[in-house]
C-alpha atoms as a PDB file:
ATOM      1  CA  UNK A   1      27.218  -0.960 -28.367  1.00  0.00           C
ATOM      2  CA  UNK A   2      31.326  -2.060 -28.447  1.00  0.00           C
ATOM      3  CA  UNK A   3      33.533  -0.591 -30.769  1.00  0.00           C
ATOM      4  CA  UNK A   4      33.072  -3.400 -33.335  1.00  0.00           C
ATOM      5  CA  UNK A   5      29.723  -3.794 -33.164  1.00  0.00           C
ATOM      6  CA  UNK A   6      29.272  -7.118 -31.693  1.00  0.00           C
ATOM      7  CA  UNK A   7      27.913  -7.619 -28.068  1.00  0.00           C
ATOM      8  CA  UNK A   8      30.152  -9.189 -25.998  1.00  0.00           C
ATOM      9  CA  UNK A   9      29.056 -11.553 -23.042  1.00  0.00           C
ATOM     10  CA  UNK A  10      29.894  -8.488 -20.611  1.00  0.00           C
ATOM     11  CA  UNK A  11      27.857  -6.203 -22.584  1.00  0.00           C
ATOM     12  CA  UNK A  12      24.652  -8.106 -22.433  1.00  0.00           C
ATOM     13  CA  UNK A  13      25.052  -9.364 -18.422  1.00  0.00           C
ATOM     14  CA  UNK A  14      25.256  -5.306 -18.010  1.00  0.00           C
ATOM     15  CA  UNK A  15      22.690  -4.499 -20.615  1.00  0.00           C
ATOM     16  CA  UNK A  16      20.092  -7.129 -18.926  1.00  0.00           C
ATOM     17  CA  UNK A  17      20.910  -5.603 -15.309  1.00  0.00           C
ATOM     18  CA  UNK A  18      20.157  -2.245 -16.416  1.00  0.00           C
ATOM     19  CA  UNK A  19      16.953  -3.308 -18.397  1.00  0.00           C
ATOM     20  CA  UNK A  20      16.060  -5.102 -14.625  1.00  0.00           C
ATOM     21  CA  UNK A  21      16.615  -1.857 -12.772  1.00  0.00           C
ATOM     22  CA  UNK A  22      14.619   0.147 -15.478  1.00  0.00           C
ATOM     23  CA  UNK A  23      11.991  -1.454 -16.263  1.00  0.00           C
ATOM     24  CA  UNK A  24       9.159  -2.676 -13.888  1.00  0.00           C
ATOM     25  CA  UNK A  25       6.511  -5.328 -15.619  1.00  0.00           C
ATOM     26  CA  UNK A  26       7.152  -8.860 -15.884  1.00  0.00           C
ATOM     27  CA  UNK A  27       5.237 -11.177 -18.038  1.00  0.00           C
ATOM     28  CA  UNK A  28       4.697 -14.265 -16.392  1.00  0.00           C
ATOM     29  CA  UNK A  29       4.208 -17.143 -18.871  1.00  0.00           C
ATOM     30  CA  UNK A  30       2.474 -20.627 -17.461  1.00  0.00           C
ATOM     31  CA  UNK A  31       0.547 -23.601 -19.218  1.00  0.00           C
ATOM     32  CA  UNK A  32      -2.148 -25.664 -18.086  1.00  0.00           C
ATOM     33  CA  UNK A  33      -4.874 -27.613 -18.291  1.00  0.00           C
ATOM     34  CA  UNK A  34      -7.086 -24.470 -19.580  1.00  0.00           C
ATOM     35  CA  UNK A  35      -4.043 -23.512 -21.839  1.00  0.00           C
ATOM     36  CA  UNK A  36      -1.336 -20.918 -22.148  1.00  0.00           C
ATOM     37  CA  UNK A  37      -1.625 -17.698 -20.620  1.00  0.00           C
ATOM     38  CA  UNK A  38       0.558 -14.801 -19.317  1.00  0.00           C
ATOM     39  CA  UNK A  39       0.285 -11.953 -16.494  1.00  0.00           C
ATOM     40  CA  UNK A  40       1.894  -9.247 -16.622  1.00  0.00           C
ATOM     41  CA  UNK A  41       2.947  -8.453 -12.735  1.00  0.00           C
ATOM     42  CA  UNK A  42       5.181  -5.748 -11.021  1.00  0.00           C
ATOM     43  CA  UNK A  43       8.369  -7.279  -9.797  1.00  0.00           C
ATOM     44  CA  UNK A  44      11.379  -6.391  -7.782  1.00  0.00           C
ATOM     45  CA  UNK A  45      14.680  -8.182  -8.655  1.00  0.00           C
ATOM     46  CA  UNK A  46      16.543  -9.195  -5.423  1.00  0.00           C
ATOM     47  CA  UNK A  47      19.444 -11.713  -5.866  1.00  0.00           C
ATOM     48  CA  UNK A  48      18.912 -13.094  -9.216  1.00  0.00           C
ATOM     49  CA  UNK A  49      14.957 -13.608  -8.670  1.00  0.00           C
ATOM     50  CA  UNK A  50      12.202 -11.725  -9.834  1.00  0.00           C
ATOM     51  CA  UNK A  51       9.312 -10.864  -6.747  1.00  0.00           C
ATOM     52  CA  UNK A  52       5.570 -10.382  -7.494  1.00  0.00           C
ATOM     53  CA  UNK A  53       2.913 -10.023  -5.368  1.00  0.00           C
ATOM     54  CA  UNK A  54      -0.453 -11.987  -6.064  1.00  0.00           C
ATOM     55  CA  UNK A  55      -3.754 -13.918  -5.838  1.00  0.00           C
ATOM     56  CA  UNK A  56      -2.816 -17.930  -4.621  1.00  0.00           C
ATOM     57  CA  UNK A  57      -6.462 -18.345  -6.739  1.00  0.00           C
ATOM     58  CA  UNK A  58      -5.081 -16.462 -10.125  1.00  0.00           C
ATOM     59  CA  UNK A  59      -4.617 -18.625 -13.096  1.00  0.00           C
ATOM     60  CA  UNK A  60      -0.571 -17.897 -13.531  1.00  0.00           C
ATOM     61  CA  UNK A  61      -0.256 -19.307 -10.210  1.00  0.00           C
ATOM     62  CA  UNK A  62      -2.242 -22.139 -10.113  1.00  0.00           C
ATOM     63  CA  UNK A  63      -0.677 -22.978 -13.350  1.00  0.00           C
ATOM     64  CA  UNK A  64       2.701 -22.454 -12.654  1.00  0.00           C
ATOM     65  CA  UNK A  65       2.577 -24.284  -8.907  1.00  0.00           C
ATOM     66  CA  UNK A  66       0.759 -27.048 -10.569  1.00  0.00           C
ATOM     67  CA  UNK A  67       3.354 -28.077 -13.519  1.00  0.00           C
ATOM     68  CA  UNK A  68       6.372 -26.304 -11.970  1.00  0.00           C
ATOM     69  CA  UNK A  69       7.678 -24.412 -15.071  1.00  0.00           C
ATOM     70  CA  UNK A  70       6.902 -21.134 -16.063  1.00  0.00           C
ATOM     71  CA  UNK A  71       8.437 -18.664 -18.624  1.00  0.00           C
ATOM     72  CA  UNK A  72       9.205 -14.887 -18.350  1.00  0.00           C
ATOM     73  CA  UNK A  73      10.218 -11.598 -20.086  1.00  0.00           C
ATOM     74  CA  UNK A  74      11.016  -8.128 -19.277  1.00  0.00           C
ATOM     75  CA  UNK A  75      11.230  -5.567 -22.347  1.00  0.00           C
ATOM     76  CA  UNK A  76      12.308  -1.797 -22.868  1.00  0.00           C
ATOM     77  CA  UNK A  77       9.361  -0.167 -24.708  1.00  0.00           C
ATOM     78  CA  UNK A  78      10.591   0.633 -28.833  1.00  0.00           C
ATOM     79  CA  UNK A  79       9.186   2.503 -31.295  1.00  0.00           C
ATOM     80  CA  UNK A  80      10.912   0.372 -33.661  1.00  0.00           C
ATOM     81  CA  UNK A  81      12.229  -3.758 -34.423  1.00  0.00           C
ATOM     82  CA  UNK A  82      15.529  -2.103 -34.488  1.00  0.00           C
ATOM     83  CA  UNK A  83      15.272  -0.715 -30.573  1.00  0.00           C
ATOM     84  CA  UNK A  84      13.581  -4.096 -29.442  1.00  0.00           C
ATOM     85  CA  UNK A  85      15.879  -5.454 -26.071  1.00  0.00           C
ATOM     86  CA  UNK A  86      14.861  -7.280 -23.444  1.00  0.00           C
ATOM     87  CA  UNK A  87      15.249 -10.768 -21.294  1.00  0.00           C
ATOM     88  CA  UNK A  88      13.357 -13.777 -21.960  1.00  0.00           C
ATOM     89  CA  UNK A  89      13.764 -16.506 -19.447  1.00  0.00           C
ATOM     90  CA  UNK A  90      12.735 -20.262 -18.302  1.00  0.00           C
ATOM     91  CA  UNK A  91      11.898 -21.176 -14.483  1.00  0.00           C
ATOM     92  CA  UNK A  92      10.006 -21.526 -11.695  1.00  0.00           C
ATOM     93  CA  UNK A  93       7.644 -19.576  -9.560  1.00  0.00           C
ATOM     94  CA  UNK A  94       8.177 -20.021  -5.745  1.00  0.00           C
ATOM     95  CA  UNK A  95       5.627 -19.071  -3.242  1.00  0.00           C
ATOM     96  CA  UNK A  96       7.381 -17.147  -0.357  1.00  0.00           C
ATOM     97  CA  UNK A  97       6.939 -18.329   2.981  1.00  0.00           C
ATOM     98  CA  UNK A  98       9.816 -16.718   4.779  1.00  0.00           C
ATOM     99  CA  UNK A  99       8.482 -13.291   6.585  1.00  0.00           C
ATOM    100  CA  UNK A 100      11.700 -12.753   7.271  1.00  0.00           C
ATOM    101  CA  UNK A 101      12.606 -12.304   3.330  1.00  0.00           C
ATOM    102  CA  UNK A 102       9.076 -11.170   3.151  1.00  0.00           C
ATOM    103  CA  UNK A 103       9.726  -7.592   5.082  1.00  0.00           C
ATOM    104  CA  UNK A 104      13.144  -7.635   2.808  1.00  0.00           C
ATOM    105  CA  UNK A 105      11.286  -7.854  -0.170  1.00  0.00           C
ATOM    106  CA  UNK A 106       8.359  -5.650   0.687  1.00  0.00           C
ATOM    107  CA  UNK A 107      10.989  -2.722   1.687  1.00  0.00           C
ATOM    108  CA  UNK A 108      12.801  -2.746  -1.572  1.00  0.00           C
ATOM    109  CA  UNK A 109       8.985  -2.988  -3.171  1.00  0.00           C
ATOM    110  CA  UNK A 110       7.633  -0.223  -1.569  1.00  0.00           C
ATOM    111  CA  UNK A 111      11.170   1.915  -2.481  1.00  0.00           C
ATOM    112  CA  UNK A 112      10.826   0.990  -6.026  1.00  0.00           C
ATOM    113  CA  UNK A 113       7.077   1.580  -6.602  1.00  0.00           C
ATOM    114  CA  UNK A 114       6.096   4.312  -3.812  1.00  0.00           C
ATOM    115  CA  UNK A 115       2.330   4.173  -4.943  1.00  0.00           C
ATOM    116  CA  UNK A 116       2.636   0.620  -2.917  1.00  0.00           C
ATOM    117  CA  UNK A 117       2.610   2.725   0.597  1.00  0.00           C
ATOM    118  CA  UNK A 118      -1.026   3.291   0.233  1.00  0.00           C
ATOM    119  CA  UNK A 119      -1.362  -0.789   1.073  1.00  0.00           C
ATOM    120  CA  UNK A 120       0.141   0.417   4.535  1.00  0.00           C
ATOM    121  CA  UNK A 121      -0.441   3.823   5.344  1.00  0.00           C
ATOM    122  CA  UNK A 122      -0.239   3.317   9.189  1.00  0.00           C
ATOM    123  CA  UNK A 123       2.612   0.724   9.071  1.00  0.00           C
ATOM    124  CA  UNK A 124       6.062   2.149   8.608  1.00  0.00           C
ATOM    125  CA  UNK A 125       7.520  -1.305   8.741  1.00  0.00           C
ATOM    126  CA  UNK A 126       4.233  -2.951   6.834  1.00  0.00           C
ATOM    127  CA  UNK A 127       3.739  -6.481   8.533  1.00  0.00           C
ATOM    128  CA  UNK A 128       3.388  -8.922   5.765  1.00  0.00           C
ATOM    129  CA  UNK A 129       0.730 -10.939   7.692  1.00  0.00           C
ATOM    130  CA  UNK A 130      -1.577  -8.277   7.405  1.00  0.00           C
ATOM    131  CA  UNK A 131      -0.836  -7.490   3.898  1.00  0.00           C
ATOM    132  CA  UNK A 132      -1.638 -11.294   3.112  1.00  0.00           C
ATOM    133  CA  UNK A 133      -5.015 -11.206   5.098  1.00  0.00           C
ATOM    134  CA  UNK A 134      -6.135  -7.758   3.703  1.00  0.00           C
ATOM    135  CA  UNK A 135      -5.462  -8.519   0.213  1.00  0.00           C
ATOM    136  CA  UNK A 136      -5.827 -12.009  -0.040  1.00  0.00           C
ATOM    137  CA  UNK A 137      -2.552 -12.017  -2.099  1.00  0.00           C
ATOM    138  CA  UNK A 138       1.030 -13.593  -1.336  1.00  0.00           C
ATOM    139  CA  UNK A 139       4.461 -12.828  -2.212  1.00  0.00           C
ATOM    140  CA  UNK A 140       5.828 -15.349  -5.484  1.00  0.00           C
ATOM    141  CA  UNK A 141       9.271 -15.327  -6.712  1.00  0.00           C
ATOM    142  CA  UNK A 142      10.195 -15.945 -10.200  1.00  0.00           C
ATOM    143  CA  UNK A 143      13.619 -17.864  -9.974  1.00  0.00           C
ATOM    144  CA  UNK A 144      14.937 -17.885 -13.286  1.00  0.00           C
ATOM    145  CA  UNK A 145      17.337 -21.426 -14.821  1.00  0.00           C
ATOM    146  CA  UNK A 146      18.017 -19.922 -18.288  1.00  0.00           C
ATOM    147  CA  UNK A 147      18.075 -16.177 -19.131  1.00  0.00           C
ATOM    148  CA  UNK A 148      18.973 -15.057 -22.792  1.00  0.00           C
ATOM    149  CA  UNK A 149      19.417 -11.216 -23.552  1.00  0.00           C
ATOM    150  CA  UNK A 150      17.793 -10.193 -27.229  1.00  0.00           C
ATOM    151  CA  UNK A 151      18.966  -6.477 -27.942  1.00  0.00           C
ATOM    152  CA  UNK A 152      18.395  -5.826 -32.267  1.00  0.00           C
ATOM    153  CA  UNK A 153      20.481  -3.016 -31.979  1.00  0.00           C
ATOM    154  CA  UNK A 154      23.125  -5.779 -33.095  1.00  0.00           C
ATOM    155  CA  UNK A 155      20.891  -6.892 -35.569  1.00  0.00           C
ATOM    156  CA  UNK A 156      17.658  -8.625 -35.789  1.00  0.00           C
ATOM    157  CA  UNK A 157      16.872 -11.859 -33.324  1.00  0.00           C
ATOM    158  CA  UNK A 158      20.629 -10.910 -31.526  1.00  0.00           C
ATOM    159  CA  UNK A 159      20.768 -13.180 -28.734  1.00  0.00           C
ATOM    160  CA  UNK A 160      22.520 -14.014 -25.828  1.00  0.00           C
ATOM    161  CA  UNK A 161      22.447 -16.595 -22.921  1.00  0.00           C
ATOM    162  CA  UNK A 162      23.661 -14.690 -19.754  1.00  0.00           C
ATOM    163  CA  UNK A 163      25.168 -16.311 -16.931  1.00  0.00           C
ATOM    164  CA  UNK A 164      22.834 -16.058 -14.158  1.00  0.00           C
END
């Protein structure tokens, strides 16, 4: 919190990259014609979009390739309204068809969440190919057009649109 209380358009563009880096589970939001639903997935955040690996088949994908929209948030877990912070954010979900971000992707993935060797335990460099075939999922990116930060530390429903 600032001196005076108030959060200050620095404060929450810092407050929302430290929430990124510490917390792991995105909700993915999408609507279709079988109606709402949300995923949570584990994501990395490289360059201002969210990565996620899954099915092409699952029914956050289908929905979000099919209308092109899709909505998102990230949350620190509180024990109370007052600690409730997080990121809540409009885009688009991208299918990722460049290996060559693929293997960037994958490395900072398997950094962050270690328990993600055991889909290549004899590939140090893991081959995304493979990964694809043998688990019949595919690497999305979230690419966010409006991000707000919500942090009721400053009071309830504070909220701020950060420049992304």
């Amino acid at each position: 919190m600032t001196a005076n209380g108030k959060l200050t358009p620095e404060d929450g563009r810092d407050a929302a990259l430290a929430l990124i880096q510490c917390e792991s589970t995105l909700t993915l939001a999408t609507s279709g014609d079988s109606g709402p639903w949300s995923a949570p997935v584990y994501c990395v955040c490289v360059k201002g979009r969210f990565y996620f690996f899954s099915s092409p088949q699952s029914r956050h994908i289908r929905q979000a390739m099919h209308s092109g929209k899709a909505a998102a948030s990230l949350f620190h877990a509180a024990g109370s309204w007052q600690d409730i912070r997080g990121i809540q954010m409009t885009g688009t979900v991208e299918r990722v068809d460049s290996m060559a971000l693929s293997i960037k992707v994958i490395a900072v993935y398997l950094k962050r969440f270690s328990f993600a060797r055991e889909f290549f335990p004899d590939d140090p460099t893991p081959d995304p190919a493979a990964f694809f075939s043998r688990f019949k999922a595919r690497l999305y990116a979230f690419r966010p057009t409006a991000v707000d930060y919500i942090d009721n530390r400053f009071g309830l429903g504070t909220r701020q649109r950060i420049d992304w």
